[in-house]
C-alpha atoms as a PDB file:
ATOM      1  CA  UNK A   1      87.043  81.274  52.502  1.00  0.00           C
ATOM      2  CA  UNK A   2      87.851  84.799  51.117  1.00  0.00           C
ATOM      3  CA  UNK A   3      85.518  86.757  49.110  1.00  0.00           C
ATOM      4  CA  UNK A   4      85.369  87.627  45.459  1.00  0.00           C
ATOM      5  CA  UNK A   5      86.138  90.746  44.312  1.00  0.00           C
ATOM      6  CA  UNK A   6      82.455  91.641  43.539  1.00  0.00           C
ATOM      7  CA  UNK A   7      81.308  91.020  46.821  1.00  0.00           C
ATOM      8  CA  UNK A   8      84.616  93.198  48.130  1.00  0.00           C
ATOM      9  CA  UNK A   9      82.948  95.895  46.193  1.00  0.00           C
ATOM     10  CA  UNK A  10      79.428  95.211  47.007  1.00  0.00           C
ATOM     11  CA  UNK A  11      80.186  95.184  50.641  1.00  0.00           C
ATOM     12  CA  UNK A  12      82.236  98.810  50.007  1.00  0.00           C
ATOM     13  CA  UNK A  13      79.462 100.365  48.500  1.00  0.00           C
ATOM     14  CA  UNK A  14      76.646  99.104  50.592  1.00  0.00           C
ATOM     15  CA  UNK A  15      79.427 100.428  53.703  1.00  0.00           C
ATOM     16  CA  UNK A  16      79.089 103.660  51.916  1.00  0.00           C
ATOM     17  CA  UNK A  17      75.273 103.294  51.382  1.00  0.00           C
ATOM     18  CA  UNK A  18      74.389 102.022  54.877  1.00  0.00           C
ATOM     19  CA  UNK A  19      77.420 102.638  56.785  1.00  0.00           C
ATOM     20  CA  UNK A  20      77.931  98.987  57.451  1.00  0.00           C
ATOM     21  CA  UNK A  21      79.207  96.247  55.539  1.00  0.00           C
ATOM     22  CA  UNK A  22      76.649  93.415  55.367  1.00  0.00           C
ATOM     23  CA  UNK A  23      76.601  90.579  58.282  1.00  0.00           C
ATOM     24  CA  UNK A  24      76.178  86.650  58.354  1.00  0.00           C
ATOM     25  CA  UNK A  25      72.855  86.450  59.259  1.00  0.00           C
ATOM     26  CA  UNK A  26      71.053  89.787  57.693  1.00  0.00           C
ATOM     27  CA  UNK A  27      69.164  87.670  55.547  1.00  0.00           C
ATOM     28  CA  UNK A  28      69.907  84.232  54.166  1.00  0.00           C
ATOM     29  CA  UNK A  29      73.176  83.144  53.169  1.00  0.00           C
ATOM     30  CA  UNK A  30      72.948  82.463  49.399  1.00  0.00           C
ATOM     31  CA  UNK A  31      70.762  85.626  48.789  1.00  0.00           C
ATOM     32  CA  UNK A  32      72.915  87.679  50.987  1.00  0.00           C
ATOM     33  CA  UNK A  33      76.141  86.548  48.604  1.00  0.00           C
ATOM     34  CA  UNK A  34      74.013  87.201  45.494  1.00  0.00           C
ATOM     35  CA  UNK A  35      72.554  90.597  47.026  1.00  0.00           C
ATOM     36  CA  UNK A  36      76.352  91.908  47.649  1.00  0.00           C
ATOM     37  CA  UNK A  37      77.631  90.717  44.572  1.00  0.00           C
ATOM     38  CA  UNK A  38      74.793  91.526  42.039  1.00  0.00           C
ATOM     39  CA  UNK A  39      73.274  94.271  43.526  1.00  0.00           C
ATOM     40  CA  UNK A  40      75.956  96.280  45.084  1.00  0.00           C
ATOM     41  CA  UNK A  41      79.316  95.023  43.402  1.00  0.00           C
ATOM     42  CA  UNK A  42      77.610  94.980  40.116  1.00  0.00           C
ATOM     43  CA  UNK A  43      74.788  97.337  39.538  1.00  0.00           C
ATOM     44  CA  UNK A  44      75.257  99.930  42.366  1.00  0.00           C
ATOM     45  CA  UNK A  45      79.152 100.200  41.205  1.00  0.00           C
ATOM     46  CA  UNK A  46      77.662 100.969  37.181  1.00  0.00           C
ATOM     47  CA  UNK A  47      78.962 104.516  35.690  1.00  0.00           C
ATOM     48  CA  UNK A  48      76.877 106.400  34.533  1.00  0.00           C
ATOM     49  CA  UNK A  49      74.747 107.202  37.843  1.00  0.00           C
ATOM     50  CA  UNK A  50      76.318 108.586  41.032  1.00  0.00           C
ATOM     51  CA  UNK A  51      75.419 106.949  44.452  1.00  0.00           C
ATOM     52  CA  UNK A  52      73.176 109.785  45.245  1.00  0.00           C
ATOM     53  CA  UNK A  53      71.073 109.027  41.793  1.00  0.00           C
ATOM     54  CA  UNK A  54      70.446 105.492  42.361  1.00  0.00           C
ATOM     55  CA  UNK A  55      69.703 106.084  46.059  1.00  0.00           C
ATOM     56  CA  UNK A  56      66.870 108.380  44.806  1.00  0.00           C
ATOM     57  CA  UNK A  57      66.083 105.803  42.406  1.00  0.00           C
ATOM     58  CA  UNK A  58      65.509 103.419  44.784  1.00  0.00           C
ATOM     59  CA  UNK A  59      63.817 105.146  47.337  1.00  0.00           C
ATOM     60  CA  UNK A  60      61.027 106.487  44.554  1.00  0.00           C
ATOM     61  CA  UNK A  61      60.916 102.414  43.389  1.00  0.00           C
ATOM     62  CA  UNK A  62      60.384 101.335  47.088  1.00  0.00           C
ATOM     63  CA  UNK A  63      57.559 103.664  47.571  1.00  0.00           C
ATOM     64  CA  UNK A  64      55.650 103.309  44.603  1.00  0.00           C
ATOM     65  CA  UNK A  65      55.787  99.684  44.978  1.00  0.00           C
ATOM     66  CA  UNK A  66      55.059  99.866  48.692  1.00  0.00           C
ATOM     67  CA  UNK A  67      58.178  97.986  50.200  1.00  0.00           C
ATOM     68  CA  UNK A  68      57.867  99.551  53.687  1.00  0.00           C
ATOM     69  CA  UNK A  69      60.834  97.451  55.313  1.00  0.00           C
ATOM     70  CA  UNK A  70      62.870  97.550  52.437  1.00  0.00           C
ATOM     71  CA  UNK A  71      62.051 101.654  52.327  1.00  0.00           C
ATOM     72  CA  UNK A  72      63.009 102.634  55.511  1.00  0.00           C
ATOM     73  CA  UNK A  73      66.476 100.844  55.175  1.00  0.00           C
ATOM     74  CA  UNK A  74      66.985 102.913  51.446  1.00  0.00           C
ATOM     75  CA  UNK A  75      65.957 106.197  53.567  1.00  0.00           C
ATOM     76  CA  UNK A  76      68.511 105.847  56.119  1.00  0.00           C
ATOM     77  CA  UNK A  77      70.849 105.251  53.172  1.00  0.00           C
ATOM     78  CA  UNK A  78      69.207 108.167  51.480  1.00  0.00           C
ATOM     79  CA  UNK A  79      70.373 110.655  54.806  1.00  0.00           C
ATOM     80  CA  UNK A  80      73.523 108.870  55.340  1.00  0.00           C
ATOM     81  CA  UNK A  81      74.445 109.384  51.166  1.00  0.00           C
ATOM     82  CA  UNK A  82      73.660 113.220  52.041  1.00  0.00           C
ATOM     83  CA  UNK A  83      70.358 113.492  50.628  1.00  0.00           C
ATOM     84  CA  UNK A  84      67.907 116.133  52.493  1.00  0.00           C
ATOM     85  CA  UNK A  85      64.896 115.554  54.268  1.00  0.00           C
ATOM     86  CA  UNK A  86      63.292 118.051  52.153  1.00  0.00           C
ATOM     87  CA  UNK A  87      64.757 116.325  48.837  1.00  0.00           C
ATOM     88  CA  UNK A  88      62.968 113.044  50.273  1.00  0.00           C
ATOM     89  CA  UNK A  89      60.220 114.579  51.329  1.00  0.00           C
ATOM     90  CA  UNK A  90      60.253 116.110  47.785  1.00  0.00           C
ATOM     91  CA  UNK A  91      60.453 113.151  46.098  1.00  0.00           C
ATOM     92  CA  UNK A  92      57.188 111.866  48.355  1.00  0.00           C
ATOM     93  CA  UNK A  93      55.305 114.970  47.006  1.00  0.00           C
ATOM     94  CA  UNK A  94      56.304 114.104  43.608  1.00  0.00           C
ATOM     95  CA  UNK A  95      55.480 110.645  43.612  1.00  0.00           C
ATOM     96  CA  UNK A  96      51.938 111.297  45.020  1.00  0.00           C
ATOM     97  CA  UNK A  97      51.262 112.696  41.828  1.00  0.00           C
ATOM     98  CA  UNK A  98      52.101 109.292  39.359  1.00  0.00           C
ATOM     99  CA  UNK A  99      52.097 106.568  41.970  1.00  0.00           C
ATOM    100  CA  UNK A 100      48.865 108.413  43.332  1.00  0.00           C
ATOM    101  CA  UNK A 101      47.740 110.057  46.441  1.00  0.00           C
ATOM    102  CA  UNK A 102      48.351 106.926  48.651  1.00  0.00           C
ATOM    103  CA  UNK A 103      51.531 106.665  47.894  1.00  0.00           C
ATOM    104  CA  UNK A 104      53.287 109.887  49.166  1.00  0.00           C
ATOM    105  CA  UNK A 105      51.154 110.117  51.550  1.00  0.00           C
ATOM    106  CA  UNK A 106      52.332 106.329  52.829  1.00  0.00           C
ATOM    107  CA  UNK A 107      56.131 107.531  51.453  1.00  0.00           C
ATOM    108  CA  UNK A 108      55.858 110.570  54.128  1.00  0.00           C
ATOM    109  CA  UNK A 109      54.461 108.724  56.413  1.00  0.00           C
ATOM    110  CA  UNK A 110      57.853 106.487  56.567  1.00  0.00           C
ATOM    111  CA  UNK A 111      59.909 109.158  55.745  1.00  0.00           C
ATOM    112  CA  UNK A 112      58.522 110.694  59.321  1.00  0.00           C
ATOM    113  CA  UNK A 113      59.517 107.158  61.010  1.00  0.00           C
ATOM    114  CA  UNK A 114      62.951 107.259  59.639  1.00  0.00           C
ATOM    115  CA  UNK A 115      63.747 110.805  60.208  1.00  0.00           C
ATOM    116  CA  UNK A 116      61.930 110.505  64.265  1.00  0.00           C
ATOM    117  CA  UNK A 117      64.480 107.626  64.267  1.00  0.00           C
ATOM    118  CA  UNK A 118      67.383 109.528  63.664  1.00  0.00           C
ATOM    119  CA  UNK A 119      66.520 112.205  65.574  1.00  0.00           C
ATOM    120  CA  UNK A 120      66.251 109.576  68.396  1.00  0.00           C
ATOM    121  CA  UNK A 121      69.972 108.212  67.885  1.00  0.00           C
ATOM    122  CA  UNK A 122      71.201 111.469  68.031  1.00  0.00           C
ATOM    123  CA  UNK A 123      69.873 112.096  71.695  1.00  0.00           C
END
């Protein structure tokens, strides 16, 4: 069965995002087909922000609320959408200050993780 056009563009900008298109399986099926076609065809694809923006976005969103899993995927899309380790770590810094103290120091914590991770691959 082929794919509506929203989840065509959902699965471009999450490629863009992630650098991978999403796969059977990642989570399931239904909320995978809602997640590419809401989230990413619809709201990521929105004028008005750039990819960059809502990547920052998310990641402060993710580590206010304390989504570790779901934070360390939006920081490798953070790096791969060309934003800096000191931006992110930035952002941590920032957030420490209105999330409180927990927070960024949790947010840096996982930023560390992420960025030991891709250090790793590169090896």
């Amino acid at each position: 069965m082929a794919k509506s056009e929203r989840y065509q563009k959902g699965a471009a900008k999450m490629k863009e995002l992630f650098g991978a298109e999403p796969q059977p399986g990642m989570m399931q099926e239904d909320f995978l087909n809602i997640t590419v076609e809401n989230l990413f065809g619809d709201i990521w694809n929105r004028p008005g922000l750039e990819l960059r923006e809502r990547s920052m976005i998310t990641v402060a969103a993710l580590t206010v609320l304390a989504r570790e899993r779901e934070l360390k995927v939006h920081l490798r899309g953070a790096l791969n959408a060309g934003i800096t380790r000191e931006k992110i770590n930035e952002i941590m810094i920032h957030l420490a200050h209105y999330g409180g103290w927990p927070v960024g120091v949790n947010g840096l914590r996982i930023a560390r993780e992420v960025f030991e991770e891709a250090d790793a691959r590169k090896k």
